[in-house]
C-alpha atoms as a PDB file:
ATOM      1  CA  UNK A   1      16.536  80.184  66.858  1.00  0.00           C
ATOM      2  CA  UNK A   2      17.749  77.251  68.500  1.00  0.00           C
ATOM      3  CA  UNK A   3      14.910  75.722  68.486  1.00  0.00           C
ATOM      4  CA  UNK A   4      14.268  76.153  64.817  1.00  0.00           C
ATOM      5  CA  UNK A   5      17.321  74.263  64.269  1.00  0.00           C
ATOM      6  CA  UNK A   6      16.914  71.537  66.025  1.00  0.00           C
ATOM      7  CA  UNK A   7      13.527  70.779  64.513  1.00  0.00           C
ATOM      8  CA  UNK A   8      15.425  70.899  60.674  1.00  0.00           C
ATOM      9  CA  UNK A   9      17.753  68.355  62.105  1.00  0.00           C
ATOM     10  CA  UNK A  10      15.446  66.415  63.250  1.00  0.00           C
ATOM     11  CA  UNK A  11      13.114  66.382  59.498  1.00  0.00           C
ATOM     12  CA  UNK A  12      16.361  66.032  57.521  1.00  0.00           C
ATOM     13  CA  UNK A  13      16.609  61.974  57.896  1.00  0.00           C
ATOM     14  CA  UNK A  14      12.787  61.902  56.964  1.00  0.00           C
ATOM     15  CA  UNK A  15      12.996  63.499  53.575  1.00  0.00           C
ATOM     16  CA  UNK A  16      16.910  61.626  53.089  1.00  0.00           C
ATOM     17  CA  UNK A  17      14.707  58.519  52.927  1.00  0.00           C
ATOM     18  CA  UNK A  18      12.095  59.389  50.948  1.00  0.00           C
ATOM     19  CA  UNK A  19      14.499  60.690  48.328  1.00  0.00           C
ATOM     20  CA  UNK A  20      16.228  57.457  48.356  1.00  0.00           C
ATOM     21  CA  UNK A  21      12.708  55.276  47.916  1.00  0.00           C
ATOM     22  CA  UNK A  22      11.864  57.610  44.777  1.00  0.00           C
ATOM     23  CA  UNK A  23      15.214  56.998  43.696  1.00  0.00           C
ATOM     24  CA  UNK A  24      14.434  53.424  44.324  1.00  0.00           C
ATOM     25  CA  UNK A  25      11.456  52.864  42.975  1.00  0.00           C
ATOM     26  CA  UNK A  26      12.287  55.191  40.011  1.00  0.00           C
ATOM     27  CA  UNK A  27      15.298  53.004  39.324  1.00  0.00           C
ATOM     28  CA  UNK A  28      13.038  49.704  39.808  1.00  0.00           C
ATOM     29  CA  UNK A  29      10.543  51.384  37.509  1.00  0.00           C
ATOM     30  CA  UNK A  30      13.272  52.258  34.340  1.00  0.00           C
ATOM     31  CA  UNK A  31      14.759  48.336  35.047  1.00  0.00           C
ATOM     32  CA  UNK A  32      10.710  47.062  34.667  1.00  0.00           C
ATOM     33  CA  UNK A  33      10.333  49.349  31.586  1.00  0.00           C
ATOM     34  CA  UNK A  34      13.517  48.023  30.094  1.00  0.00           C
ATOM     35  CA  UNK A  35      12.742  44.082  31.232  1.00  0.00           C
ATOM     36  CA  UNK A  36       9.027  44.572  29.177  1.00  0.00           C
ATOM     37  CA  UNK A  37      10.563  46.540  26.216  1.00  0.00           C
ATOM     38  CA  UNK A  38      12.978  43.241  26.074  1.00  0.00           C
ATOM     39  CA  UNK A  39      10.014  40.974  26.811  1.00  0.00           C
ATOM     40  CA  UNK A  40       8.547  42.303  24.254  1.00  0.00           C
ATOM     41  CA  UNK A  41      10.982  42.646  21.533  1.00  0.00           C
ATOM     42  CA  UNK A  42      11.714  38.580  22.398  1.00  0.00           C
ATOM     43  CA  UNK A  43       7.718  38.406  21.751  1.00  0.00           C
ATOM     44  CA  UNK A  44       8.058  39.764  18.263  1.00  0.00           C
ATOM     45  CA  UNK A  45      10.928  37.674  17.342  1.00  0.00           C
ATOM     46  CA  UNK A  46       9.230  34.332  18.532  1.00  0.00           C
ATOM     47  CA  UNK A  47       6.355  35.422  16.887  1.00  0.00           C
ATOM     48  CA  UNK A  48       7.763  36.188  13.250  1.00  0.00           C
ATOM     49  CA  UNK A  49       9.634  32.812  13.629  1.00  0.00           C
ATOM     50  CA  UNK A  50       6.721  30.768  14.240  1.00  0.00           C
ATOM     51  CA  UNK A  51       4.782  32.963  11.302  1.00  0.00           C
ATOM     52  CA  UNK A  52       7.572  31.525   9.436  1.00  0.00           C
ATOM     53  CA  UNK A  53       7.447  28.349  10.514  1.00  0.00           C
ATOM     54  CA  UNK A  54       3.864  28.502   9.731  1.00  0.00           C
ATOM     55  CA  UNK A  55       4.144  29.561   6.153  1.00  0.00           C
ATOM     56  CA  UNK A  56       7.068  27.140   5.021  1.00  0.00           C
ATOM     57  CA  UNK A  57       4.275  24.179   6.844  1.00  0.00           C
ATOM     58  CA  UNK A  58       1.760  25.691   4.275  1.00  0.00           C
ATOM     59  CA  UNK A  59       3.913  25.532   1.742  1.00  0.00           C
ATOM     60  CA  UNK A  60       5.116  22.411   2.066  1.00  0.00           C
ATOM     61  CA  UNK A  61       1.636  21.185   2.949  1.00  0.00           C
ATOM     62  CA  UNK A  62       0.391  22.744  -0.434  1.00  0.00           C
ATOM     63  CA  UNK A  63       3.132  21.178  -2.532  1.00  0.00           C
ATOM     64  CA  UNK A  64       2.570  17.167  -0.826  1.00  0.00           C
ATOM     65  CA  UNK A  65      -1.588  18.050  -1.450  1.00  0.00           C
ATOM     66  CA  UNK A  66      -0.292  18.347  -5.221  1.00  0.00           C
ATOM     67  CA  UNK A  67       2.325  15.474  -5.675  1.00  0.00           C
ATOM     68  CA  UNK A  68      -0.690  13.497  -4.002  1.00  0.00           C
ATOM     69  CA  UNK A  69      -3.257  15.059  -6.385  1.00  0.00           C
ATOM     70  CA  UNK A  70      -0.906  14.285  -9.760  1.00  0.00           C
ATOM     71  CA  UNK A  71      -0.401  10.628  -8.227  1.00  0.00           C
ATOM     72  CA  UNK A  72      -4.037  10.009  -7.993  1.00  0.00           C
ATOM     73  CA  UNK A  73      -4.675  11.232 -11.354  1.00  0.00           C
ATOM     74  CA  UNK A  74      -1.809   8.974 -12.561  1.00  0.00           C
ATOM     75  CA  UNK A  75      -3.227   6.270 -11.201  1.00  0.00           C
ATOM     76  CA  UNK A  76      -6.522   7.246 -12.282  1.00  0.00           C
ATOM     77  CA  UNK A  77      -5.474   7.286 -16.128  1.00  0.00           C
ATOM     78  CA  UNK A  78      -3.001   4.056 -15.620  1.00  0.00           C
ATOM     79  CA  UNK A  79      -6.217   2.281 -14.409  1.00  0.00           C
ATOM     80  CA  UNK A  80      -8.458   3.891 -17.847  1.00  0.00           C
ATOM     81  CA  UNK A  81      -5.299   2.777 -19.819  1.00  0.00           C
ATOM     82  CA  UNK A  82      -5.692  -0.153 -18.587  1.00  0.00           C
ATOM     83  CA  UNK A  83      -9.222  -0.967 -19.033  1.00  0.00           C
ATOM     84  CA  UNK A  84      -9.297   0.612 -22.192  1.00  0.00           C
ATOM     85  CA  UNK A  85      -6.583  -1.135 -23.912  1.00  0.00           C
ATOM     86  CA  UNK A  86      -8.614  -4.650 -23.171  1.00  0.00           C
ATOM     87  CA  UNK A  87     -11.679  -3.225 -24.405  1.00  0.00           C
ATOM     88  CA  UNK A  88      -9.697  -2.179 -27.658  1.00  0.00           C
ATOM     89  CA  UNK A  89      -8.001  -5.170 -27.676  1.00  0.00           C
ATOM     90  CA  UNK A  90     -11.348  -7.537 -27.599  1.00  0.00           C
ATOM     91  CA  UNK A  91     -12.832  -5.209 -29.944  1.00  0.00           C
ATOM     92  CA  UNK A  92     -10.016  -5.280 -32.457  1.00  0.00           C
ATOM     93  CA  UNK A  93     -10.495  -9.621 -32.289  1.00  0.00           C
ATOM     94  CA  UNK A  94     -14.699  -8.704 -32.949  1.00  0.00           C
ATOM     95  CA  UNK A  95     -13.511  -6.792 -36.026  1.00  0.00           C
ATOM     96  CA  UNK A  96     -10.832  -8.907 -37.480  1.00  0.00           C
ATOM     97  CA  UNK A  97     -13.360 -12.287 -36.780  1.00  0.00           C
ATOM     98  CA  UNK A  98     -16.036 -10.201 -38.686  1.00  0.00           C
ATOM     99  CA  UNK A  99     -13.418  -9.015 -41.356  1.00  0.00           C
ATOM    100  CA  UNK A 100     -12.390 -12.509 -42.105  1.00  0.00           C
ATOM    101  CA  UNK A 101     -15.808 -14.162 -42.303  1.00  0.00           C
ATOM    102  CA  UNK A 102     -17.274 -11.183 -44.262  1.00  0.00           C
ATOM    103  CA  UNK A 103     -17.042 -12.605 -47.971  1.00  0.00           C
ATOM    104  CA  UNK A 104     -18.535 -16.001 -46.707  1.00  0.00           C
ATOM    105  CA  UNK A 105     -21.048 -13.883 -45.314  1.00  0.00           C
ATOM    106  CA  UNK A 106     -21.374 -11.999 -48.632  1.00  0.00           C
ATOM    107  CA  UNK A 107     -21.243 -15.373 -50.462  1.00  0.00           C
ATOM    108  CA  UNK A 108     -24.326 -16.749 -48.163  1.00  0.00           C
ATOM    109  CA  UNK A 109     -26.292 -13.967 -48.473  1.00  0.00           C
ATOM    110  CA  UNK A 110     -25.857 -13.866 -52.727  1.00  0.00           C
ATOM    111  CA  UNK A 111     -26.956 -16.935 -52.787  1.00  0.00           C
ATOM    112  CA  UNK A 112     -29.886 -16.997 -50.770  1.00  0.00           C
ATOM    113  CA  UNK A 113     -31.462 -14.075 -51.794  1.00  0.00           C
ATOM    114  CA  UNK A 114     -30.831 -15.951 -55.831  1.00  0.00           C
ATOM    115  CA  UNK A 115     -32.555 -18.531 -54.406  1.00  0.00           C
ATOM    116  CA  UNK A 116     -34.941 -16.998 -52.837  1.00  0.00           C
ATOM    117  CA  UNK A 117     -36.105 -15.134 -56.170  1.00  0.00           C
ATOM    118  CA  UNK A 118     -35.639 -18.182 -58.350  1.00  0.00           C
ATOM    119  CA  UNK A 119     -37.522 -20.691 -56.223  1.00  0.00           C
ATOM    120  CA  UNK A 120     -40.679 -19.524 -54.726  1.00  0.00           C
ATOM    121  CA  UNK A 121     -43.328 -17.682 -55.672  1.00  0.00           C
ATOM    122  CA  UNK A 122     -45.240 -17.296 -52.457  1.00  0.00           C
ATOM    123  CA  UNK A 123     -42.327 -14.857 -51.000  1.00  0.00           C
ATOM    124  CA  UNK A 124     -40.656 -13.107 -54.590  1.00  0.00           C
ATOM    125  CA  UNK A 125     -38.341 -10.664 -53.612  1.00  0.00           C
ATOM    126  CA  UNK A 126     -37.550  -8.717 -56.761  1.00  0.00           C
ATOM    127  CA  UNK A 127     -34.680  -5.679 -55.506  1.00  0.00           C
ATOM    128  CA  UNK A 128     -32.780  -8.031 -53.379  1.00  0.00           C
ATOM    129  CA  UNK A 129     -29.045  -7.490 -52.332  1.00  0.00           C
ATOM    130  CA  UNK A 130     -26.867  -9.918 -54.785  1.00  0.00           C
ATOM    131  CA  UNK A 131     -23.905  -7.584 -55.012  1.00  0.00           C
ATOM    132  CA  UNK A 132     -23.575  -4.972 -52.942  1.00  0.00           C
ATOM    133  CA  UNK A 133     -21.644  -5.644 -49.734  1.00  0.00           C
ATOM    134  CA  UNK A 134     -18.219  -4.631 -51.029  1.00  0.00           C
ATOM    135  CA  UNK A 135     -18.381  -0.680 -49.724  1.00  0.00           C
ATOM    136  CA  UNK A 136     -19.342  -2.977 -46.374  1.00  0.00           C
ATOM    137  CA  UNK A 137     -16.245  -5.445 -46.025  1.00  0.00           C
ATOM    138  CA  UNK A 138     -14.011  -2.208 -46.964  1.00  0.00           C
ATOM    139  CA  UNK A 139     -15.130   0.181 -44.283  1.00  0.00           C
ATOM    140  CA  UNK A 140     -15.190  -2.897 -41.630  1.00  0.00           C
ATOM    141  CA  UNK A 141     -11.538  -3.510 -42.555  1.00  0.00           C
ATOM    142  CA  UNK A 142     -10.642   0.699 -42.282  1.00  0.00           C
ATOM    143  CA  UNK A 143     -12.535  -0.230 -38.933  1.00  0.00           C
ATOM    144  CA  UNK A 144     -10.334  -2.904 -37.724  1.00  0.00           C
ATOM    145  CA  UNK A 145      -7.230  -1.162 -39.231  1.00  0.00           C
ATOM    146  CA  UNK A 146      -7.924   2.311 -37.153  1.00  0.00           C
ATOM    147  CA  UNK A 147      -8.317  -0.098 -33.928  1.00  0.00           C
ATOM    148  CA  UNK A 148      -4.880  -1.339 -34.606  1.00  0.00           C
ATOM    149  CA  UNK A 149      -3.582   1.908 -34.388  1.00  0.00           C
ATOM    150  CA  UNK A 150      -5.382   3.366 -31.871  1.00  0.00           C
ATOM    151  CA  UNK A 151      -3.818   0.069 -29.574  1.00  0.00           C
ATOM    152  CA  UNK A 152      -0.297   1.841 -30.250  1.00  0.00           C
ATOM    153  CA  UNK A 153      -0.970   5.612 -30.119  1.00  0.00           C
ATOM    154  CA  UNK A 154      -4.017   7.644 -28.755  1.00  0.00           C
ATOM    155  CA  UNK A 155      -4.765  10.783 -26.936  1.00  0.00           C
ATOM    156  CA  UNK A 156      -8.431  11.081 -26.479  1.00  0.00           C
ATOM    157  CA  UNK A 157      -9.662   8.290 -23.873  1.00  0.00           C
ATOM    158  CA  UNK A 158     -13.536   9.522 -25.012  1.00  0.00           C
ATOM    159  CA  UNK A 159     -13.026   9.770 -28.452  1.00  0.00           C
ATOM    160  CA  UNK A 160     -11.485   5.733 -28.449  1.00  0.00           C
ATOM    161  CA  UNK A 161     -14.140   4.923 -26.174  1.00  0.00           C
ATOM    162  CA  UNK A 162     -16.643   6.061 -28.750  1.00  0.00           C
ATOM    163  CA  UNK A 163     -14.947   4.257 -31.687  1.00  0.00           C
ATOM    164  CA  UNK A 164     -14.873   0.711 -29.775  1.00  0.00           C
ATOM    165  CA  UNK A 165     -18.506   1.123 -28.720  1.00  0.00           C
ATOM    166  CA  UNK A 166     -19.213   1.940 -32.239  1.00  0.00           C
ATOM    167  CA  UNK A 167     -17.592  -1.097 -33.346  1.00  0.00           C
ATOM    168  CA  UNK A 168     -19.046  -3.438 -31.276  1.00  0.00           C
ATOM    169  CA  UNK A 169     -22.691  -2.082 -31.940  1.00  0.00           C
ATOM    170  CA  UNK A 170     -21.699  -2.688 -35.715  1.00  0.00           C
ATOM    171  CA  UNK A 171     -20.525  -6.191 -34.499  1.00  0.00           C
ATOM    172  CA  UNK A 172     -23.361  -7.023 -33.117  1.00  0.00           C
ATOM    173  CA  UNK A 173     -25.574  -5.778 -36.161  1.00  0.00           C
ATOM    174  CA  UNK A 174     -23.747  -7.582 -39.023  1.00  0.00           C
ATOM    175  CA  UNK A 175     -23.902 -11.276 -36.136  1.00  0.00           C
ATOM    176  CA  UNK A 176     -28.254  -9.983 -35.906  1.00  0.00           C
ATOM    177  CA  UNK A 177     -28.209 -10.060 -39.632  1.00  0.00           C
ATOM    178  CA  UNK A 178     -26.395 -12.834 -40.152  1.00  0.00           C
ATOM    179  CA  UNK A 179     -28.366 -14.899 -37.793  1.00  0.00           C
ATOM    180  CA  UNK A 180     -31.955 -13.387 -39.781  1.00  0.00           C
ATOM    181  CA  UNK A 181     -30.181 -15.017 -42.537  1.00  0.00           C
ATOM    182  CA  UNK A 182     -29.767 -18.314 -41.198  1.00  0.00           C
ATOM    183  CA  UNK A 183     -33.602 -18.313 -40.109  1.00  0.00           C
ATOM    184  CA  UNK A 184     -34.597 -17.093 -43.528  1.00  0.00           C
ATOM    185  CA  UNK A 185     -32.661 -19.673 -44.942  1.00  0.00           C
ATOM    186  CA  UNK A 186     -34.718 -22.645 -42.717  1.00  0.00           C
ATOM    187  CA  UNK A 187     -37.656 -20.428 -43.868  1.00  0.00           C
ATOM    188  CA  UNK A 188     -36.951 -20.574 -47.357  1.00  0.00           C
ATOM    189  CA  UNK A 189     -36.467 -24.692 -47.036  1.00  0.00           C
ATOM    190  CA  UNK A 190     -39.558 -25.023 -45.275  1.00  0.00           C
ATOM    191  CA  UNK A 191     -41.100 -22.653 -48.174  1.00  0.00           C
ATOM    192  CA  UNK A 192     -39.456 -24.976 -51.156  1.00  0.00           C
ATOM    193  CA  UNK A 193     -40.890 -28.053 -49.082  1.00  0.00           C
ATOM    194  CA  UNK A 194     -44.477 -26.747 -48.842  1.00  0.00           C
ATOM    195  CA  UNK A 195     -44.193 -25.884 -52.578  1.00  0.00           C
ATOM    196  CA  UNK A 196     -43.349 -29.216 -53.910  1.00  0.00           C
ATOM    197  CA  UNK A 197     -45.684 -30.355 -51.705  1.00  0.00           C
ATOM    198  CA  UNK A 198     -48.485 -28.168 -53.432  1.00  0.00           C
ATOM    199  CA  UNK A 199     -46.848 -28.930 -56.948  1.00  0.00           C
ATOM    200  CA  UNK A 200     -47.215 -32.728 -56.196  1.00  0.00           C
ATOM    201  CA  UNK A 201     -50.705 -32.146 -55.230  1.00  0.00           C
ATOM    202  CA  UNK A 202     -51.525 -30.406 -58.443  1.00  0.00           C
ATOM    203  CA  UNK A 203     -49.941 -32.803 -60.618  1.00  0.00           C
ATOM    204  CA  UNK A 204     -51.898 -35.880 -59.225  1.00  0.00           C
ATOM    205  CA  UNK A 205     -55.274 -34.037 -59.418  1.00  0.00           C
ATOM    206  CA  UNK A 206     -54.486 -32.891 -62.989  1.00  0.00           C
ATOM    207  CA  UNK A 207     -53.817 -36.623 -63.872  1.00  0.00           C
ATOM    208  CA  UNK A 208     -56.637 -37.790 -61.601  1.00  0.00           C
ATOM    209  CA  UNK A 209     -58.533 -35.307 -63.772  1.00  0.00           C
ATOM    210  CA  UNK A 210     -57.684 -36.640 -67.448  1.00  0.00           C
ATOM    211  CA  UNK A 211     -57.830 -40.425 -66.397  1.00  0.00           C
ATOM    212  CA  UNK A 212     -61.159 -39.182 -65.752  1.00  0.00           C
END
Protein backbone atom coordinates (compact mmCIF):
# COMPACT_ATOMS: atom_id res chain seq x y z
CA UNK A 1 0.00 0.00 0.00
CA UNK A 2 2.64 2.29 0.74
CA UNK A 3 4.23 1.80 -2.02
CA UNK A 4 1.28 2.40 -4.26
CA UNK A 5 1.14 5.74 -2.84
CA UNK A 6 4.17 6.91 -3.23
CA UNK A 7 4.29 6.07 -6.92
CA UNK A 8 0.73 8.41 -7.37
CA UNK A 9 2.70 11.13 -5.73
CA UNK A 10 5.29 10.84 -7.63
CA UNK A 11 2.97 10.85 -11.39
CA UNK A 12 0.80 13.66 -10.01
CA UNK A 13 3.33 16.68 -11.07
CA UNK A 14 3.62 14.87 -14.56
CA UNK A 15 0.01 15.00 -15.57
CA UNK A 16 -0.30 18.80 -13.44
CA UNK A 17 1.90 19.89 -16.35
CA UNK A 18 0.53 18.45 -19.09
CA UNK A 19 -2.87 19.78 -18.11
CA UNK A 20 -1.46 23.16 -17.90
CA UNK A 21 0.34 22.91 -21.65
CA UNK A 22 -3.22 21.81 -23.09
CA UNK A 23 -4.58 24.56 -21.26
CA UNK A 24 -1.86 26.54 -22.82
CA UNK A 25 -1.83 25.72 -26.03
CA UNK A 26 -5.68 25.51 -26.08
CA UNK A 27 -5.75 29.10 -24.87
CA UNK A 28 -2.91 30.08 -27.56
CA UNK A 29 -5.03 28.21 -30.09
CA UNK A 30 -8.70 30.24 -29.28
CA UNK A 31 -6.30 33.75 -29.16
CA UNK A 32 -4.83 32.51 -32.97
CA UNK A 33 -8.45 31.68 -34.03
CA UNK A 34 -9.67 35.01 -32.80
CA UNK A 35 -6.34 37.09 -34.22
CA UNK A 36 -7.28 35.32 -38.00
CA UNK A 37 -11.10 35.78 -37.62
CA UNK A 38 -9.96 39.66 -37.00
CA UNK A 39 -7.33 39.38 -39.74
CA UNK A 40 -9.71 38.46 -41.72
CA UNK A 41 -12.66 40.55 -41.10
CA UNK A 42 -9.85 43.68 -41.54
CA UNK A 43 -9.24 41.75 -45.05
CA UNK A 44 -12.83 42.16 -46.10
CA UNK A 45 -13.09 45.68 -45.08
CA UNK A 46 -9.82 46.76 -46.99
CA UNK A 47 -11.00 44.89 -49.68
CA UNK A 48 -14.63 46.41 -50.19
CA UNK A 49 -12.90 49.84 -49.74
CA UNK A 50 -10.51 49.48 -52.43
CA UNK A 51 -13.56 47.77 -54.67
CA UNK A 52 -14.91 51.09 -53.97
CA UNK A 53 -12.23 52.99 -54.65
CA UNK A 54 -12.02 51.10 -57.79
CA UNK A 55 -15.49 51.74 -59.03
CA UNK A 56 -15.74 55.60 -58.20
CA UNK A 57 -11.92 55.55 -60.50
CA UNK A 58 -14.14 53.90 -63.24
CA UNK A 59 -16.58 56.14 -62.93
CA UNK A 60 -14.86 59.03 -62.94
CA UNK A 61 -12.59 57.63 -65.63
CA UNK A 62 -15.80 56.95 -67.79
CA UNK A 63 -17.25 60.42 -67.29
CA UNK A 64 -13.49 62.47 -68.29
CA UNK A 65 -13.42 59.65 -71.53
CA UNK A 66 -16.86 61.50 -72.36
CA UNK A 67 -16.25 65.29 -71.58
CA UNK A 68 -13.05 64.43 -73.78
CA UNK A 69 -15.14 62.65 -76.44
CA UNK A 70 -17.94 65.75 -76.63
CA UNK A 71 -14.80 68.21 -76.75
CA UNK A 72 -13.33 66.50 -79.69
CA UNK A 73 -16.49 66.41 -81.48
CA UNK A 74 -16.88 70.15 -80.67
CA UNK A 75 -13.92 70.87 -82.05
CA UNK A 76 -14.48 68.64 -84.82
CA UNK A 77 -17.77 70.56 -85.97
CA UNK A 78 -16.17 74.19 -84.94
CA UNK A 79 -13.39 73.23 -87.45
CA UNK A 80 -16.42 71.97 -90.39
CA UNK A 81 -18.14 75.29 -89.35
CA UNK A 82 -15.41 76.81 -90.07
CA UNK A 83 -14.39 75.54 -93.34
CA UNK A 84 -17.74 75.44 -94.46
CA UNK A 85 -18.78 78.90 -93.86
CA UNK A 86 -15.69 80.08 -96.31
CA UNK A 87 -16.68 77.70 -98.83
CA UNK A 88 -20.32 79.20 -98.59
CA UNK A 89 -19.07 82.40 -98.34
CA UNK A 90 -16.80 82.20 -101.76
CA UNK A 91 -19.58 80.46 -103.29
CA UNK A 92 -22.23 83.00 -102.42
CA UNK A 93 -19.50 85.89 -104.25
CA UNK A 94 -19.47 83.03 -107.54
CA UNK A 95 -23.26 83.38 -107.52
CA UNK A 96 -23.88 86.99 -106.94
CA UNK A 97 -20.77 87.80 -109.75
CA UNK A 98 -22.76 85.39 -112.07
CA UNK A 99 -26.19 86.95 -110.99
CA UNK A 100 -25.05 90.39 -111.82
CA UNK A 101 -23.39 89.73 -115.18
CA UNK A 102 -26.24 87.37 -116.26
CA UNK A 103 -28.39 89.86 -118.50
CA UNK A 104 -25.09 91.08 -120.23
CA UNK A 105 -24.56 87.58 -120.71
CA UNK A 106 -28.14 87.16 -122.00
CA UNK A 107 -27.69 90.38 -124.05
CA UNK A 108 -24.32 88.82 -125.75
CA UNK A 109 -25.64 85.75 -126.45
CA UNK A 110 -29.14 87.42 -128.27
CA UNK A 111 -27.16 89.08 -130.25
CA UNK A 112 -24.80 86.74 -131.52
CA UNK A 113 -26.86 84.03 -132.23
CA UNK A 114 -29.11 87.20 -134.49
CA UNK A 115 -26.08 87.63 -136.02
CA UNK A 116 -25.12 84.57 -136.52
CA UNK A 117 -28.49 83.70 -138.48
CA UNK A 118 -28.58 86.99 -140.33
CA UNK A 119 -25.01 87.02 -141.59
CA UNK A 120 -23.69 83.82 -142.86
CA UNK A 121 -24.80 81.27 -144.76
CA UNK A 122 -22.02 78.76 -144.45
CA UNK A 123 -23.01 78.11 -140.56
CA UNK A 124 -27.24 79.04 -140.48
CA UNK A 125 -28.46 78.21 -137.30
CA UNK A 126 -32.23 78.33 -137.61
CA UNK A 127 -33.71 77.28 -133.64
CA UNK A 128 -31.20 79.36 -131.91
CA UNK A 129 -31.64 80.73 -128.27
CA UNK A 130 -32.73 84.64 -128.70
CA UNK A 131 -35.00 84.69 -125.68
CA UNK A 132 -34.95 82.21 -123.42
CA UNK A 133 -32.55 82.69 -120.50
CA UNK A 134 -35.02 84.36 -118.14
CA UNK A 135 -36.20 80.88 -116.18
CA UNK A 136 -32.03 80.85 -116.02
CA UNK A 137 -31.15 84.33 -114.31
CA UNK A 138 -34.29 83.54 -111.90
CA UNK A 139 -33.27 80.19 -110.54
CA UNK A 140 -29.43 81.50 -110.32
CA UNK A 141 -30.74 84.37 -108.17
CA UNK A 142 -33.15 81.67 -105.83
CA UNK A 143 -29.52 80.10 -105.91
CA UNK A 144 -27.62 82.91 -104.53
CA UNK A 145 -30.58 83.93 -102.26
CA UNK A 146 -30.75 80.23 -100.49
CA UNK A 147 -26.76 80.66 -100.00
CA UNK A 148 -27.46 83.78 -98.11
CA UNK A 149 -29.47 82.04 -95.83
CA UNK A 150 -27.87 79.05 -95.41
CA UNK A 151 -24.60 81.58 -94.19
CA UNK A 152 -27.04 82.52 -91.16
CA UNK A 153 -28.91 79.30 -90.27
CA UNK A 154 -28.22 75.57 -91.21
CA UNK A 155 -28.39 72.17 -89.73
CA UNK A 156 -27.27 69.69 -92.25
CA UNK A 157 -23.33 70.14 -92.86
CA UNK A 158 -23.93 67.41 -96.03
CA UNK A 159 -26.89 68.73 -97.31
CA UNK A 160 -24.98 72.60 -97.55
CA UNK A 161 -22.07 70.88 -98.74
CA UNK A 162 -24.09 69.51 -101.61
CA UNK A 163 -25.79 72.85 -102.45
CA UNK A 164 -22.30 74.84 -102.67
CA UNK A 165 -20.78 72.09 -104.81
CA UNK A 166 -23.81 72.31 -106.88
CA UNK A 167 -23.36 75.88 -107.28
CA UNK A 168 -20.04 76.05 -108.18
CA UNK A 169 -20.40 73.20 -110.88
CA UNK A 170 -23.26 75.54 -112.27
CA UNK A 171 -20.62 78.38 -111.98
CA UNK A 172 -18.34 76.88 -113.77
CA UNK A 173 -20.86 75.77 -116.62
CA UNK A 174 -22.54 79.15 -117.32
CA UNK A 175 -18.14 80.79 -117.27
CA UNK A 176 -17.58 77.26 -120.08
CA UNK A 177 -20.47 78.65 -121.99
CA UNK A 178 -19.76 81.92 -121.84
CA UNK A 179 -16.23 81.49 -122.90
CA UNK A 180 -17.73 79.02 -126.18
CA UNK A 181 -19.41 82.21 -126.80
CA UNK A 182 -16.60 84.42 -126.96
CA UNK A 183 -14.76 81.84 -129.39
CA UNK A 184 -17.88 81.57 -131.49
CA UNK A 185 -18.01 85.08 -131.63
CA UNK A 186 -14.05 85.32 -133.15
CA UNK A 187 -15.46 82.41 -135.24
CA UNK A 188 -18.29 84.14 -136.54
CA UNK A 189 -15.82 87.36 -137.47
CA UNK A 190 -13.46 85.21 -139.09
CA UNK A 191 -16.68 83.60 -140.94
CA UNK A 192 -18.11 87.30 -142.02
CA UNK A 193 -14.37 88.03 -143.17
CA UNK A 194 -14.01 84.93 -145.38
CA UNK A 195 -17.50 85.76 -146.77
CA UNK A 196 -16.86 89.18 -147.99
CA UNK A 197 -13.89 87.91 -149.08
CA UNK A 198 -15.77 85.30 -151.37
CA UNK A 199 -18.50 88.04 -152.18
CA UNK A 200 -15.66 90.37 -153.44
CA UNK A 201 -14.34 87.60 -155.45
CA UNK A 202 -17.63 86.98 -157.12
CA UNK A 203 -18.37 90.42 -157.87
CA UNK A 204 -15.03 91.09 -159.77
CA UNK A 205 -15.37 87.86 -161.84
CA UNK A 206 -19.02 88.72 -162.66
CA UNK A 207 -17.75 92.18 -163.93
CA UNK A 208 -14.59 90.63 -165.37
CA UNK A 209 -17.22 88.47 -167.08
CA UNK A 210 -19.55 91.23 -168.79
CA UNK A 211 -16.54 93.58 -169.71
CA UNK A 212 -15.89 90.53 -171.53
Amino acid sequence: MQKKFRLATINQPSSTSLDDELTMLNARLTQWCFLNAKADHAFECQKRFAETQLLDALKLLVKKQNEISTALRKFSLEIDNSRLDTILAFQASLLLQTSKNLELFKARYVAFASSLASTTTAMPISNALTGKLDQLSEEINICSTATTDLLKKWEESSLIHDVASSMQKLCINLKEEIQELNECNALLREISDVEIIETSLRIEKIEGSINL
